[in-house]
N, C-alpha and C. Protein backbone atom coordinates (compact mmCIF):
# COMPACT_ATOMS: atom_id res chain seq x y z
N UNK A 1 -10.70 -25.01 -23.41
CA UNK A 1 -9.71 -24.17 -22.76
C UNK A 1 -8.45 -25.00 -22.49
N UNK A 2 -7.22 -24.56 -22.52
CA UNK A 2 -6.04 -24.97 -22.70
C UNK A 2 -5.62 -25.06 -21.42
N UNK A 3 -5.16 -25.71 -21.02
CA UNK A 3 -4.12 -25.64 -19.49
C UNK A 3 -3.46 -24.68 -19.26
N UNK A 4 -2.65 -23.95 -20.23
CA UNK A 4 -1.79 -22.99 -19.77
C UNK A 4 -3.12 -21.69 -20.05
N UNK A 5 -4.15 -21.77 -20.24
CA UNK A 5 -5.24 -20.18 -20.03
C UNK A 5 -5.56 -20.91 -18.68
N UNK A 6 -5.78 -21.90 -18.24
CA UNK A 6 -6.28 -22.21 -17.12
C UNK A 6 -5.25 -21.61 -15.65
N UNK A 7 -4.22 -21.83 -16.01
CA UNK A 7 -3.17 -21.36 -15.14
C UNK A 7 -2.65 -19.85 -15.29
N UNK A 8 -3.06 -19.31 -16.17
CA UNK A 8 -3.17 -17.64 -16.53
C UNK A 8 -4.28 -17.29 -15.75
N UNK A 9 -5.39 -17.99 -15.98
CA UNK A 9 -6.01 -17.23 -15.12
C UNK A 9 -6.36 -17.79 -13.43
N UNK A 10 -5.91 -18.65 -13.08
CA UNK A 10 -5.59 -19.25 -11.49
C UNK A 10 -4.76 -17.88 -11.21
N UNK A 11 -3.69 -17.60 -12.17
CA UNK A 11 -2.19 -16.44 -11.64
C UNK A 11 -3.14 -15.33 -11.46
N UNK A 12 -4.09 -14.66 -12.00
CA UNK A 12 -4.71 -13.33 -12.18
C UNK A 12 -5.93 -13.48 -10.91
N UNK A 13 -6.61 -14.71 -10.61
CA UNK A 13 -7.21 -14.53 -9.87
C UNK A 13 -6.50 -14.37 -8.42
N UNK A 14 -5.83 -15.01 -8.11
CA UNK A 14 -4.23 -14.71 -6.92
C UNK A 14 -4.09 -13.65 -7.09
N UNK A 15 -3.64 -12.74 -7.90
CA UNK A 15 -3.16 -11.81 -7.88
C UNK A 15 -4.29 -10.94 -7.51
N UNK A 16 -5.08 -10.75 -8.09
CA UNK A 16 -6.56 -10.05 -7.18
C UNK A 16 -6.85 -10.07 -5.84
N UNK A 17 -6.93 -11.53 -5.79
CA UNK A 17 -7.08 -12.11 -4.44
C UNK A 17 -6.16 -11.31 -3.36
N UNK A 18 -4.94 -11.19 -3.78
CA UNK A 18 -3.60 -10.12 -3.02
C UNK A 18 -4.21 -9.21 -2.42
N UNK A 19 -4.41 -8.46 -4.17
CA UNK A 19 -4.35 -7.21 -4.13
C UNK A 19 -5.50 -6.31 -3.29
N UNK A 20 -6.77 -7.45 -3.19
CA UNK A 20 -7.74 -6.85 -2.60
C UNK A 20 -7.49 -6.91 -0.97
N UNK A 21 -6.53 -8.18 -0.35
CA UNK A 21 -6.50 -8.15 1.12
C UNK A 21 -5.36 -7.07 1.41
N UNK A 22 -4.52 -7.05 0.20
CA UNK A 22 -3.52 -5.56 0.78
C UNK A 22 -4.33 -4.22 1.11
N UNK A 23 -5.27 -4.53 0.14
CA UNK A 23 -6.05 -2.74 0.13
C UNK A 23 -7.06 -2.94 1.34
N UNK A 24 -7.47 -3.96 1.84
CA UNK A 24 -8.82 -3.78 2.70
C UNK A 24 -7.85 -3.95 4.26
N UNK A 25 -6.92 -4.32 4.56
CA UNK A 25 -6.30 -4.74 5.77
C UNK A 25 -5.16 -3.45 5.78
N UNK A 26 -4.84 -2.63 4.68
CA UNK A 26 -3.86 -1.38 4.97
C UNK A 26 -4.92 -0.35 4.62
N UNK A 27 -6.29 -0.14 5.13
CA UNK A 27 -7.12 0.88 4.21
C UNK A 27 -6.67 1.93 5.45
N UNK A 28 -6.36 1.94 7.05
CA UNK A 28 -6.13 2.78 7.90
C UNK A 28 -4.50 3.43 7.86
N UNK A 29 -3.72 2.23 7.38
CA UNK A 29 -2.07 2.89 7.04
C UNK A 29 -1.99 2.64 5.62
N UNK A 30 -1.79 4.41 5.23
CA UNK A 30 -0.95 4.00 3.71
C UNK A 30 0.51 4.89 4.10
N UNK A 31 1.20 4.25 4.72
CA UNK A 31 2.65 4.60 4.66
C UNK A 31 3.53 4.46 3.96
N UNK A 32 3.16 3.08 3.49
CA UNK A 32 4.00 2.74 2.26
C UNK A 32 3.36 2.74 0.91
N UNK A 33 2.62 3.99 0.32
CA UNK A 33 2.45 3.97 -0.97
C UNK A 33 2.96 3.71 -2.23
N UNK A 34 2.13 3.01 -3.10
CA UNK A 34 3.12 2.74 -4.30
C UNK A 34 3.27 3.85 -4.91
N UNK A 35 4.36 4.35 -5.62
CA UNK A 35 4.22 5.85 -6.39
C UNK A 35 3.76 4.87 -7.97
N UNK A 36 3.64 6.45 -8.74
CA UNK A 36 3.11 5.97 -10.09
C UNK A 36 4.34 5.30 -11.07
N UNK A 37 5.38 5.65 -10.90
CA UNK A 37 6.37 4.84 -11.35
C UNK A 37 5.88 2.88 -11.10
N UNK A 38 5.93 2.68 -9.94
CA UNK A 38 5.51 1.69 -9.77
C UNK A 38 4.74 1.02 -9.78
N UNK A 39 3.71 1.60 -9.87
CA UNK A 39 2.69 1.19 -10.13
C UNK A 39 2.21 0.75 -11.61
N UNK A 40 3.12 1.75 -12.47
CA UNK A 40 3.35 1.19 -14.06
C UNK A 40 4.17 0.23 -14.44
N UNK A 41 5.19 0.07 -13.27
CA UNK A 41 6.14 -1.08 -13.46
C UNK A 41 5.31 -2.41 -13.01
N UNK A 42 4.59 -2.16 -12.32
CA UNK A 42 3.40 -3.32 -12.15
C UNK A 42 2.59 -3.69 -13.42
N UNK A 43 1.68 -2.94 -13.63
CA UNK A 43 1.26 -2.89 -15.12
C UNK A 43 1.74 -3.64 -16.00
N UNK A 44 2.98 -3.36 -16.15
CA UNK A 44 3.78 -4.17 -17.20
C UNK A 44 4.01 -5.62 -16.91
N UNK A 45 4.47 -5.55 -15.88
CA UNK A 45 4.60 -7.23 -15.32
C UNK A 45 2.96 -7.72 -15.24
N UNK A 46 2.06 -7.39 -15.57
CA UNK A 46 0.67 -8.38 -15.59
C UNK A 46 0.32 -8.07 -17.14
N UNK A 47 1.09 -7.29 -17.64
CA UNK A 47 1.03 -6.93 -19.40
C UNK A 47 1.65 -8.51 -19.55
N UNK A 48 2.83 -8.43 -19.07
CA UNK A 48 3.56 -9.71 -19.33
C UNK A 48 3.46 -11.15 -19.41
N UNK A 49 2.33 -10.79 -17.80
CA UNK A 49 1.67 -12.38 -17.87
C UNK A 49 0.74 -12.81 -18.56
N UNK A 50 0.34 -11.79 -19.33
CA UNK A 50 -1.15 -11.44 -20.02
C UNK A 50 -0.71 -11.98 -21.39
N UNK A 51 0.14 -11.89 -21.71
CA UNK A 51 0.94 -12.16 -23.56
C UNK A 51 2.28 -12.53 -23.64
N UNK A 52 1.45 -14.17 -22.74
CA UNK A 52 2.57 -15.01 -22.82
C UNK A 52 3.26 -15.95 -23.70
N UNK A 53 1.34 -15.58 -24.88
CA UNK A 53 2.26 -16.52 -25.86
C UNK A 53 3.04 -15.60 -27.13
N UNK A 54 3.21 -14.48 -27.01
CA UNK A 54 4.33 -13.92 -28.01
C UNK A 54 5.52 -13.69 -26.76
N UNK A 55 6.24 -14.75 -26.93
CA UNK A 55 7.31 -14.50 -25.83
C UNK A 55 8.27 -13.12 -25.78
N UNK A 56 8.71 -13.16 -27.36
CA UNK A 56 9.46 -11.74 -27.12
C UNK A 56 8.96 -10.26 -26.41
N UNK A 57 7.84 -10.23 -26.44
CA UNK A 57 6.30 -9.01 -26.42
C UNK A 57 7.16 -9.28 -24.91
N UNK A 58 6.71 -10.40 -24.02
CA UNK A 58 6.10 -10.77 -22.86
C UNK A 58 7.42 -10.46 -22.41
N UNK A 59 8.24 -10.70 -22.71
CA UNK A 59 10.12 -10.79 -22.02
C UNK A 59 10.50 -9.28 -21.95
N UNK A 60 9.61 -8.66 -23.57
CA UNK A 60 9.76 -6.98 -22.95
C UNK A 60 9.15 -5.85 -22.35
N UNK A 61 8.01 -6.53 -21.89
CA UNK A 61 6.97 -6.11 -20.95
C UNK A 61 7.72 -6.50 -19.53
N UNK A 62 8.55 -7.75 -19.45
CA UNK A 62 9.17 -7.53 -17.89
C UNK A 62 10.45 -6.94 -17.74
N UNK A 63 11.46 -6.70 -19.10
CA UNK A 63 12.30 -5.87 -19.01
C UNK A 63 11.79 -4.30 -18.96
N UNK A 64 11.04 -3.95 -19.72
CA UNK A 64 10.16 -2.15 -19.30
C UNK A 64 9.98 -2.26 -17.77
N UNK A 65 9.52 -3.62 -17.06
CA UNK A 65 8.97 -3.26 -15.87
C UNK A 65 10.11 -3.50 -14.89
N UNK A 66 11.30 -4.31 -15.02
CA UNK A 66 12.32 -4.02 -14.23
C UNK A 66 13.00 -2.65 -14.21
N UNK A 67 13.60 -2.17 -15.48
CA UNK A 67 14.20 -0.93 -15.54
C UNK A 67 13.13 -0.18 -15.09
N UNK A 68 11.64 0.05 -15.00
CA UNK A 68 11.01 1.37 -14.13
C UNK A 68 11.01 1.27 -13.03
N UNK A 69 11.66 -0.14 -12.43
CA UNK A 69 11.23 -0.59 -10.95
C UNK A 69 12.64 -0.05 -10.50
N UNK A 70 13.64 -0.07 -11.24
CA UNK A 70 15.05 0.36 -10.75
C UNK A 70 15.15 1.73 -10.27
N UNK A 71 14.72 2.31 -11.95
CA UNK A 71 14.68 3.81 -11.46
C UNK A 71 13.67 4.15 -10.45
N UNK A 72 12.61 3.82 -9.59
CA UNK A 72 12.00 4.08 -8.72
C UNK A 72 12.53 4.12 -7.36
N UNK A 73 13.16 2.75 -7.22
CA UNK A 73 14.25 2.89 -6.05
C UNK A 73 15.04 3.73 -6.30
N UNK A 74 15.79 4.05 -7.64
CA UNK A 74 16.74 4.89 -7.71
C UNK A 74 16.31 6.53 -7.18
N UNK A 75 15.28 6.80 -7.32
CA UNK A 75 14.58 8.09 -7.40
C UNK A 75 14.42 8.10 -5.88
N UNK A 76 14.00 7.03 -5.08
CA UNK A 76 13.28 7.00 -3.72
C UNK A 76 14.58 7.07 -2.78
N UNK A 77 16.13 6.48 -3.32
CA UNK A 77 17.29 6.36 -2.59
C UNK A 77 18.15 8.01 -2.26
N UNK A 78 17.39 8.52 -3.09
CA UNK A 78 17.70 10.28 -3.69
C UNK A 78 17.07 10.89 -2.77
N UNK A 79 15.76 10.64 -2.44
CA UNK A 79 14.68 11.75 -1.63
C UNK A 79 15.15 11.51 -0.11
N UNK A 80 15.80 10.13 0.27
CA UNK A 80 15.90 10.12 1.60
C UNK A 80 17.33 10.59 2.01
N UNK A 81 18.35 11.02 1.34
CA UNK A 81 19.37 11.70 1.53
C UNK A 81 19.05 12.84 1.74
């Protein structure tokens, strides 16, 4: 195993690690839900970290996931007017 799979997957286990104390410590408030926009813009950004060695792939897996992350705020800046 290579150093950089070793550190791919240190990043993925962290990121679990997160994701599971966000969900078990907010399981009584979900106020701030992710919508599905975002939640695909997430997606993409661990698409990204996932296929890191075709860089171009990986650079447009985090550009898909910025522009859906924009329009999400953009969409969310709309509903509260």
């Amino acid at each position: 195993m290579e150093i950089s799979q070793i550190y791919l997957i240190i990043a993925i286990i962290a990121l679990a690690i997160t994701l599971a104390v966000i969900f078990f410590v907010r399981k009584g408030k979900r106020k701030n839900q992710l919508t599905p926009l975002t939640g695909l813009a997430f997606a993409f950004i661990i698409a990204g970290i996932v296929f890191v060695e075709g860089r171009w792939m990986s650079y447009g897996f985090f550009g898909v996931a910025i522009i859906l992350a924009v329009i999400d705020m953009i969409m969310k800046t709309k509903k509260r007017k």
